[in-house]
Protein backbone atom coordinates (compact mmCIF):
# COMPACT_ATOMS: atom_id res chain seq x y z
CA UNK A 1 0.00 0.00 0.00
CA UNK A 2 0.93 3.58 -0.88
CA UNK A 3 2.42 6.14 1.89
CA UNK A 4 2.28 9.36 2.03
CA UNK A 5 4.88 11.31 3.23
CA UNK A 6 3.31 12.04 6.33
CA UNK A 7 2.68 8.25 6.28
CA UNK A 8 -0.96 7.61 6.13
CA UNK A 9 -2.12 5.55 3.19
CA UNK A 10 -3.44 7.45 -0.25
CA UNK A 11 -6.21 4.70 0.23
CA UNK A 12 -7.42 6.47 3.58
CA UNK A 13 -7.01 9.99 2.38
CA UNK A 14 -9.22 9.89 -0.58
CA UNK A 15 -11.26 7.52 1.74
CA UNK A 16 -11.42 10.19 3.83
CA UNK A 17 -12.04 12.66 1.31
CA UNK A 18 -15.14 10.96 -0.39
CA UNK A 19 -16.79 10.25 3.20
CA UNK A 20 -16.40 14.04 3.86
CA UNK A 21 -17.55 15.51 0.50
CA UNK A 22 -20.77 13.00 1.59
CA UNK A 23 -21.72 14.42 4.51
CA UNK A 24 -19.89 18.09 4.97
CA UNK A 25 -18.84 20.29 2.13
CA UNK A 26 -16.65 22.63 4.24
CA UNK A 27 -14.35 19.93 5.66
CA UNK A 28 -14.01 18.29 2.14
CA UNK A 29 -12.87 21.74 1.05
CA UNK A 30 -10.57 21.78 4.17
CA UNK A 31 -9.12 18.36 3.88
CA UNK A 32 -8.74 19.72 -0.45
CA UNK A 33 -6.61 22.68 0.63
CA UNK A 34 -4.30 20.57 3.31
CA UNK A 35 -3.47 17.83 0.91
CA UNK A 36 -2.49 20.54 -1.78
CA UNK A 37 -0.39 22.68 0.48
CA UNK A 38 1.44 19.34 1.86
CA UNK A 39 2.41 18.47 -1.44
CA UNK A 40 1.07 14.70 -1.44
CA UNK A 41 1.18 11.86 -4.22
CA UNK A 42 -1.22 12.56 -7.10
CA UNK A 43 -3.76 9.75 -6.43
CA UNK A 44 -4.50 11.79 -3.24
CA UNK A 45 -4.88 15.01 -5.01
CA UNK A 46 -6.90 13.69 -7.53
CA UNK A 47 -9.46 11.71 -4.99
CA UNK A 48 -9.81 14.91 -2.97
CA UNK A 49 -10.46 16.98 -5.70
CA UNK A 50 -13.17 14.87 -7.51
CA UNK A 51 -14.86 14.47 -3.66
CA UNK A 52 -15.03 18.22 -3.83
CA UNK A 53 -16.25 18.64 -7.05
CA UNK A 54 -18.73 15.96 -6.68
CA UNK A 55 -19.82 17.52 -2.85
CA UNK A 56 -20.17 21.09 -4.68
CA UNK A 57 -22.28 19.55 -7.58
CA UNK A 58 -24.81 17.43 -5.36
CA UNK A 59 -24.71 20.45 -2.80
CA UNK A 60 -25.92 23.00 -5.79
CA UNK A 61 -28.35 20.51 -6.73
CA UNK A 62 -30.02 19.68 -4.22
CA UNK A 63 -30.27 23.05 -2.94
CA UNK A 64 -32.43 23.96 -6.33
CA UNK A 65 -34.45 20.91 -6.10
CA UNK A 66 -35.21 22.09 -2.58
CA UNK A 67 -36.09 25.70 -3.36
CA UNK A 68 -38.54 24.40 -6.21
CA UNK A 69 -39.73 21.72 -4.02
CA UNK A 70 -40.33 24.71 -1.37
CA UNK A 71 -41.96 27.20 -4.05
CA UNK A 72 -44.19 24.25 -4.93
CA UNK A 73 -45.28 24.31 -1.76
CA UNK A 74 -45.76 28.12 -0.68
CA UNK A 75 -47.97 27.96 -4.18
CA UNK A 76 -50.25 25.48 -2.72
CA UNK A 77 -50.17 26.91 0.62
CA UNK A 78 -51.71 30.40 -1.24
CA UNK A 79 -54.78 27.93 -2.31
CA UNK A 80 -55.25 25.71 0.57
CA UNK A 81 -58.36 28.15 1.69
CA UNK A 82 -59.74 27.60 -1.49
CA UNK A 83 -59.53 23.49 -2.34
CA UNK A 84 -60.51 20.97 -0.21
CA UNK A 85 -58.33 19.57 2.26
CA UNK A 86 -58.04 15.97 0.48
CA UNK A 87 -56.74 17.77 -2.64
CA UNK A 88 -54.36 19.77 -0.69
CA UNK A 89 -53.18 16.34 0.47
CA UNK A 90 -52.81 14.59 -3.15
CA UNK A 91 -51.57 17.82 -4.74
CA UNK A 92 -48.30 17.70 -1.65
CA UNK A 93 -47.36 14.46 -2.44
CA UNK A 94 -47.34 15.17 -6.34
CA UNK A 95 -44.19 17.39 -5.31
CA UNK A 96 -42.09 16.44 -8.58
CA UNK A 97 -39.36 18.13 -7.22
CA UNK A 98 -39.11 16.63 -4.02
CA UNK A 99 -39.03 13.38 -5.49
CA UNK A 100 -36.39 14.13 -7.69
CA UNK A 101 -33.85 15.68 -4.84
CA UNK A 102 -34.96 11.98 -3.02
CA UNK A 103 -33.50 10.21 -6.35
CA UNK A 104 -30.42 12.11 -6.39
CA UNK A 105 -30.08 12.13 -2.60
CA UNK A 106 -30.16 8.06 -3.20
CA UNK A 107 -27.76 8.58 -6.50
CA UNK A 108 -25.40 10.37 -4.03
CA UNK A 109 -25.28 7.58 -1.48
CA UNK A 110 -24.39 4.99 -4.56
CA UNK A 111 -22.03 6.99 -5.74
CA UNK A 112 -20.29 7.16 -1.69
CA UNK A 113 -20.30 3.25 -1.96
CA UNK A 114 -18.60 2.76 -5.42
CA UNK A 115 -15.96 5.74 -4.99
CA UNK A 116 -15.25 4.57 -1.47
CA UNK A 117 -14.42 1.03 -2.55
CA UNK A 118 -12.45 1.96 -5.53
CA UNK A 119 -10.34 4.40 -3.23
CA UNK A 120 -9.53 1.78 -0.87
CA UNK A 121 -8.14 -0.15 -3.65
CA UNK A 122 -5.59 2.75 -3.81
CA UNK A 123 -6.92 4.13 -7.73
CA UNK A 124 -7.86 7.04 -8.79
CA UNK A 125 -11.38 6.62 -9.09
CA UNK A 126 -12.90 7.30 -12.44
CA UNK A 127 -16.06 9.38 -12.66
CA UNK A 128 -16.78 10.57 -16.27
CA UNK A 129 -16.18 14.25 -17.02
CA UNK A 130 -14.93 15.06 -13.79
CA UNK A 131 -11.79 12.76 -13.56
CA UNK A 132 -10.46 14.30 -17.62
CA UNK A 133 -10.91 17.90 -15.84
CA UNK A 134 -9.33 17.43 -12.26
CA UNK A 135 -6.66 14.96 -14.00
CA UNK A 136 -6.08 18.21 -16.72
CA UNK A 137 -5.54 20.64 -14.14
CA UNK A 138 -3.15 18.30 -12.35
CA UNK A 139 -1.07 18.21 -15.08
CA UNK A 140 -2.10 14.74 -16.48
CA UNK A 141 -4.25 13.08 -19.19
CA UNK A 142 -6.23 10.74 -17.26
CA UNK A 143 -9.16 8.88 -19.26
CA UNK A 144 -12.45 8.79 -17.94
């Protein structure tokens, strides 16, 4: 298994990295700006910086998907005077929006498993789009 310098595993630091980006976006961006300022291997850099591209991307998203779920909402609330309460209740749960951020929220999670076990392998892990730019701005041609 790979060392870093400061001798924990490239393995456990994108590990790390992925797990973070999952659940907070500011200690992704934290743990982004330590491993580039201590100057460690590539595969590290690279993990760390997809995690934080991929943590900024499902961040922005959901946040719309939330805000039109939450419009959706207030817009109904604006008629509830005027409809019945039962189709109040069926027009809440046709929240198209909601459903949506609850696919991607579960797209997100399968996403944590498969770059979490292909990091712990020691690889770069290969996500389309994102690994050519973040292995570009590296400095390398990395195929997606």
């Amino acid at each position: 298994m790979k060392l870093t310098k400061l001798g924990i595993s490239v393995a456990l630091i994108s590990f790390i990295g992925y797990v973070l980006g999952y659940f907070n976006i500011v200690a992704v961006i934290v743990l982004l700006g330590i491993v580039l300022i201590a100057d460690l291997d590539v595969e590290a850099k690279q993990n760390v910086a997809q995690a934080t591209i991929l943590a900024l991307f499902f961040m922005i998203l959901q946040g719309i998907l939330g805000s039109l779920s939450n419009g959706y909402i207030e817009v109904l609330g604006y008629f509830s005077g005027r409809i019945s309460y039962d189709a109040y209740n069926i027009l809440t749960k046709l929240d198209l929006a909601l459903w949506v951020n609850r696919l991607v929220g579960l797209l997100k999670f399968g996403l944590l498993i498969y770059t979490v076990i292909v990091s712990f392998k020691g690889n770069v892990v290969k996500i389309p789009l994102i690994t050519g730019l973040v292995g570009k701005h590296m400095g390398q041609q990395q195929q997606a």
